[in-house]
N, C-alpha and C. Protein backbone atom coordinates (compact mmCIF):
# COMPACT_ATOMS: atom_id res chain seq x y z
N UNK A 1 73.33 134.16 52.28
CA UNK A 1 72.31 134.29 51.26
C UNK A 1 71.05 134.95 51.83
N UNK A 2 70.89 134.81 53.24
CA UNK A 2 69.99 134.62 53.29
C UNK A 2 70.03 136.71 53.84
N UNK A 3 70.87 136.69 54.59
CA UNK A 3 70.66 138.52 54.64
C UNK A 3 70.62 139.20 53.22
N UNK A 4 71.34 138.75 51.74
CA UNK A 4 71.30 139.29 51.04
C UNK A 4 70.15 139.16 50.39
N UNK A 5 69.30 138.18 51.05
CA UNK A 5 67.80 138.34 50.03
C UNK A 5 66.71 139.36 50.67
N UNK A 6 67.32 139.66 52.13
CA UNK A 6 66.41 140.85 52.68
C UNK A 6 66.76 141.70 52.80
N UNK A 7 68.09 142.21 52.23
CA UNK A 7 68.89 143.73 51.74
C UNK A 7 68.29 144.06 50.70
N UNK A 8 67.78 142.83 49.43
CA UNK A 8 67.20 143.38 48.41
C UNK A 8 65.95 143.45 48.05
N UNK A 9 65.13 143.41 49.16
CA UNK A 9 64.05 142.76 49.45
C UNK A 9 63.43 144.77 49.78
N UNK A 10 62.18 145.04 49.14
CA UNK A 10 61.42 146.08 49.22
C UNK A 10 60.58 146.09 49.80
N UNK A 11 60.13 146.69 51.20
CA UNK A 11 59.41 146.41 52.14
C UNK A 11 58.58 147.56 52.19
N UNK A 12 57.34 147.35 52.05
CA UNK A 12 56.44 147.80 51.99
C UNK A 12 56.27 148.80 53.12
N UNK A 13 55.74 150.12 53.26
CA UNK A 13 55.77 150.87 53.72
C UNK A 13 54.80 150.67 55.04
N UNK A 14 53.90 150.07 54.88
CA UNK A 14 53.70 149.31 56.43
C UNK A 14 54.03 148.29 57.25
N UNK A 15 55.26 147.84 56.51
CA UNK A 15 55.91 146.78 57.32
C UNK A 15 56.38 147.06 58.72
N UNK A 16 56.10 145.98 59.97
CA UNK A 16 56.32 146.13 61.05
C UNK A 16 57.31 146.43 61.08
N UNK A 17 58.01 146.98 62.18
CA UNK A 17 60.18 147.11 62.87
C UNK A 17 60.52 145.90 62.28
N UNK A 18 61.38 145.48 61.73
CA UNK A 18 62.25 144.65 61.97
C UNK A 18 63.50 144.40 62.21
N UNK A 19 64.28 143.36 62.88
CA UNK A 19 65.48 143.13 63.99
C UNK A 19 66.05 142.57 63.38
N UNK A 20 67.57 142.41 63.65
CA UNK A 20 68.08 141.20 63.09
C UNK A 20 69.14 141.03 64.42
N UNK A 21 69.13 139.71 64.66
CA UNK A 21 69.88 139.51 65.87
C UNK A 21 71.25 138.36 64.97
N UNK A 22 72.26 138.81 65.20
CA UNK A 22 73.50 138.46 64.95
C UNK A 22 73.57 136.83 65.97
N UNK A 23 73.71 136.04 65.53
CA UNK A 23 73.19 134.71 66.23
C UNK A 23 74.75 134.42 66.79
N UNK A 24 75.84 134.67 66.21
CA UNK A 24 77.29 133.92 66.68
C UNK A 24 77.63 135.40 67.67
N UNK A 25 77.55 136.79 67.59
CA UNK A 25 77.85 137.83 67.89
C UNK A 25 77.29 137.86 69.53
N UNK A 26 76.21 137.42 69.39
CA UNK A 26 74.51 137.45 70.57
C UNK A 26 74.04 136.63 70.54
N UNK A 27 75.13 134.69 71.03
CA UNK A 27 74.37 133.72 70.99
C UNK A 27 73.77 133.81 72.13
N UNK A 28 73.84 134.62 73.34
CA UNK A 28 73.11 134.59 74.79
C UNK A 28 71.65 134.87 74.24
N UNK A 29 71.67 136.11 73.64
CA UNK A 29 70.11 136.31 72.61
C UNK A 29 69.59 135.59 72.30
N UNK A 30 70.41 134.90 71.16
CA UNK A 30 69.75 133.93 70.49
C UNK A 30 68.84 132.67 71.33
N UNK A 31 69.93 132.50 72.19
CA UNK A 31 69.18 131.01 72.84
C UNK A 31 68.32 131.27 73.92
N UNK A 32 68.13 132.17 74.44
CA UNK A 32 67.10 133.36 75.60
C UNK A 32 66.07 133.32 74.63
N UNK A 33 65.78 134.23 72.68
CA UNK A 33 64.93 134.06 72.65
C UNK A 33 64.01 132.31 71.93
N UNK A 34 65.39 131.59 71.81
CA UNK A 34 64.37 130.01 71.36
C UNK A 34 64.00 129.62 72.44
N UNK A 35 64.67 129.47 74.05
CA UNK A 35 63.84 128.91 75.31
C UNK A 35 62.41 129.83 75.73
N UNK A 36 62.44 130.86 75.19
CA UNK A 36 61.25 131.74 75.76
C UNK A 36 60.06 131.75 75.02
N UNK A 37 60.23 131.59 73.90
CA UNK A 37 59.53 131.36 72.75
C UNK A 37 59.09 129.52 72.04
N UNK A 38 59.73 128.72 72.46
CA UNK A 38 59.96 127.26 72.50
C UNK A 38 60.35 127.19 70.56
N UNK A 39 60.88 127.84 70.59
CA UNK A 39 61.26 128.06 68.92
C UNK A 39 62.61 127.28 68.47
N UNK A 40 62.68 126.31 68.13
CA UNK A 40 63.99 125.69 67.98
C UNK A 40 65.03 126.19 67.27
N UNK A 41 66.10 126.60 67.77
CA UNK A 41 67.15 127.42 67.31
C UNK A 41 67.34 126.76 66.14
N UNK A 42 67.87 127.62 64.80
CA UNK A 42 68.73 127.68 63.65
C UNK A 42 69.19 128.82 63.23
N UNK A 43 69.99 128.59 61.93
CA UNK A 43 70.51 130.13 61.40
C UNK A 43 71.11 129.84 60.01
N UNK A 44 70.38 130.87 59.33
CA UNK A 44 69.85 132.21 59.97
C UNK A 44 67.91 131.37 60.43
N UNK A 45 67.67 132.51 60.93
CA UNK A 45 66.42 132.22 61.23
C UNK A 45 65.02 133.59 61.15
N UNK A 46 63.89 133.00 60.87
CA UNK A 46 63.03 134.51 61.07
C UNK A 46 61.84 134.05 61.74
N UNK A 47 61.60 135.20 62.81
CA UNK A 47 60.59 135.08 63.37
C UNK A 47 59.40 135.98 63.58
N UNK A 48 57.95 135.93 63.56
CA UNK A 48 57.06 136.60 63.43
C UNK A 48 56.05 136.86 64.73
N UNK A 49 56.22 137.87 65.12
CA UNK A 49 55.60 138.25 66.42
C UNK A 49 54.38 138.85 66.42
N UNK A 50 53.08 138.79 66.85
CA UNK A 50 52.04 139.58 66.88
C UNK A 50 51.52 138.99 68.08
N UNK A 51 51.19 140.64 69.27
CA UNK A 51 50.89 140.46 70.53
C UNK A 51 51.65 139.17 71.34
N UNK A 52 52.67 139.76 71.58
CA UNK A 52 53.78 138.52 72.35
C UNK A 52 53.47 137.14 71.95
N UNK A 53 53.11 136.67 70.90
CA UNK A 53 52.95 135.16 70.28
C UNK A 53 53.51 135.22 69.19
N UNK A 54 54.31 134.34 68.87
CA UNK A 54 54.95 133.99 67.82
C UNK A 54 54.24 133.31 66.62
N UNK A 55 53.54 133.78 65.72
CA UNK A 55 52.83 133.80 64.43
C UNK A 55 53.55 132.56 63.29
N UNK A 56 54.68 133.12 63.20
CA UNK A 56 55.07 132.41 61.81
C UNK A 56 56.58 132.17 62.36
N UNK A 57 57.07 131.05 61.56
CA UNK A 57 58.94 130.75 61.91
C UNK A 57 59.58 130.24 60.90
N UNK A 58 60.35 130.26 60.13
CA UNK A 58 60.77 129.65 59.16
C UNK A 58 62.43 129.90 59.41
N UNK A 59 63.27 129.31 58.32
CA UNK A 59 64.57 129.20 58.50
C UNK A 59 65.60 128.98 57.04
N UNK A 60 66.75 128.98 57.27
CA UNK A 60 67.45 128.55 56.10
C UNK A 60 67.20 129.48 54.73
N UNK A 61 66.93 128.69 53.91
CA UNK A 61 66.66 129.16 52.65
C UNK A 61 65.39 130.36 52.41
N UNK A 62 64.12 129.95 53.08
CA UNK A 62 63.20 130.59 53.14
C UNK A 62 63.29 131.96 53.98
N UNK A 63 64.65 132.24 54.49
CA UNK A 63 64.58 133.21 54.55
C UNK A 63 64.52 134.74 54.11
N UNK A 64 63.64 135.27 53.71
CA UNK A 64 63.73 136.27 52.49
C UNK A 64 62.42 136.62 52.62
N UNK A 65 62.66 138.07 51.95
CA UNK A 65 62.00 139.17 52.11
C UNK A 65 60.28 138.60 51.34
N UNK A 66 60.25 137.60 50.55
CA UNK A 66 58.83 137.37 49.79
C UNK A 66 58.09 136.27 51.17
N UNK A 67 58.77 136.03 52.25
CA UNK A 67 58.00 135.17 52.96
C UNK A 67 57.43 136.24 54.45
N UNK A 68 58.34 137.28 54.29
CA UNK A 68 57.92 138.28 55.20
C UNK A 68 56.34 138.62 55.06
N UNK A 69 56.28 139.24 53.46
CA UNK A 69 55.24 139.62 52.70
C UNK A 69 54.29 138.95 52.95
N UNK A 70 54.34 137.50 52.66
CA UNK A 70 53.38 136.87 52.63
C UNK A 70 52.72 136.55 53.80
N UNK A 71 53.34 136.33 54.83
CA UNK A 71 53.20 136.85 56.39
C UNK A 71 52.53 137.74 56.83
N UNK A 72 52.88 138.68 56.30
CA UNK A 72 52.32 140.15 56.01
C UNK A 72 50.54 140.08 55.61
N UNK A 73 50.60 139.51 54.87
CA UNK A 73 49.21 139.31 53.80
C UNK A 73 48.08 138.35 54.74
N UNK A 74 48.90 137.27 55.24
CA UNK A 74 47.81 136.22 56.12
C UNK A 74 47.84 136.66 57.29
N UNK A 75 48.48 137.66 57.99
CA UNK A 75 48.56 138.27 59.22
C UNK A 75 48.14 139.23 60.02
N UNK A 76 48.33 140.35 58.88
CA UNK A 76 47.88 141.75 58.93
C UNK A 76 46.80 142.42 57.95
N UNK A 77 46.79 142.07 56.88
CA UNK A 77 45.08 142.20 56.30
C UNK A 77 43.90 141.78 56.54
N UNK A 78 44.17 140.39 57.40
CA UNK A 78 42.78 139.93 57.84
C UNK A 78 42.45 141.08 58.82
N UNK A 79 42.82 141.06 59.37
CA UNK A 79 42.87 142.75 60.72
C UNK A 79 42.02 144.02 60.61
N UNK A 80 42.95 144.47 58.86
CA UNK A 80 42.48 145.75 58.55
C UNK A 80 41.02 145.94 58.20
N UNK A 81 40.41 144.50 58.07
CA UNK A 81 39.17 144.71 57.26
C UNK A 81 37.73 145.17 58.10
């Protein structure tokens, strides 16, 4: 569910890169980046990076393209101003 809500999900033309790390494919990944980050593994999972600190984390259901946004909004507009 949760990739298909950010396949349909319209991302704004200044949206940062974003990754998607295959968690069963690249569990070495996966668990490299929850010990490095102290981010407690789940899946699916999303994570928000600004200047090597991890900003925002959410999981499960909330994964989807309107929590990116909103991320987006408390993250990166305070910035632009």
């Amino acid at each position: 569910q949760a990739a298909l809500s950010l396949q349909r999900w319209e991302a704004p033309a200044d949206t940062p890169p974003l990754f998607l790390v295959y968690v069963v494919e690249d569990r070495s990944l996966s668990l490299a980046m929850a010990d490095r980050w102290e981010v407690r593994h789940e899946s699916p999972q999303l994570l928000w990076w600004l200047n090597g600190k991890i900003q925002h984390h959410t999981s499960h259901f909330e994964v989807r393209g309107t929590t990116i946004s909103a991320w987006m909004d408390q993250t990166i507009a305070p910035n632009l101003g």
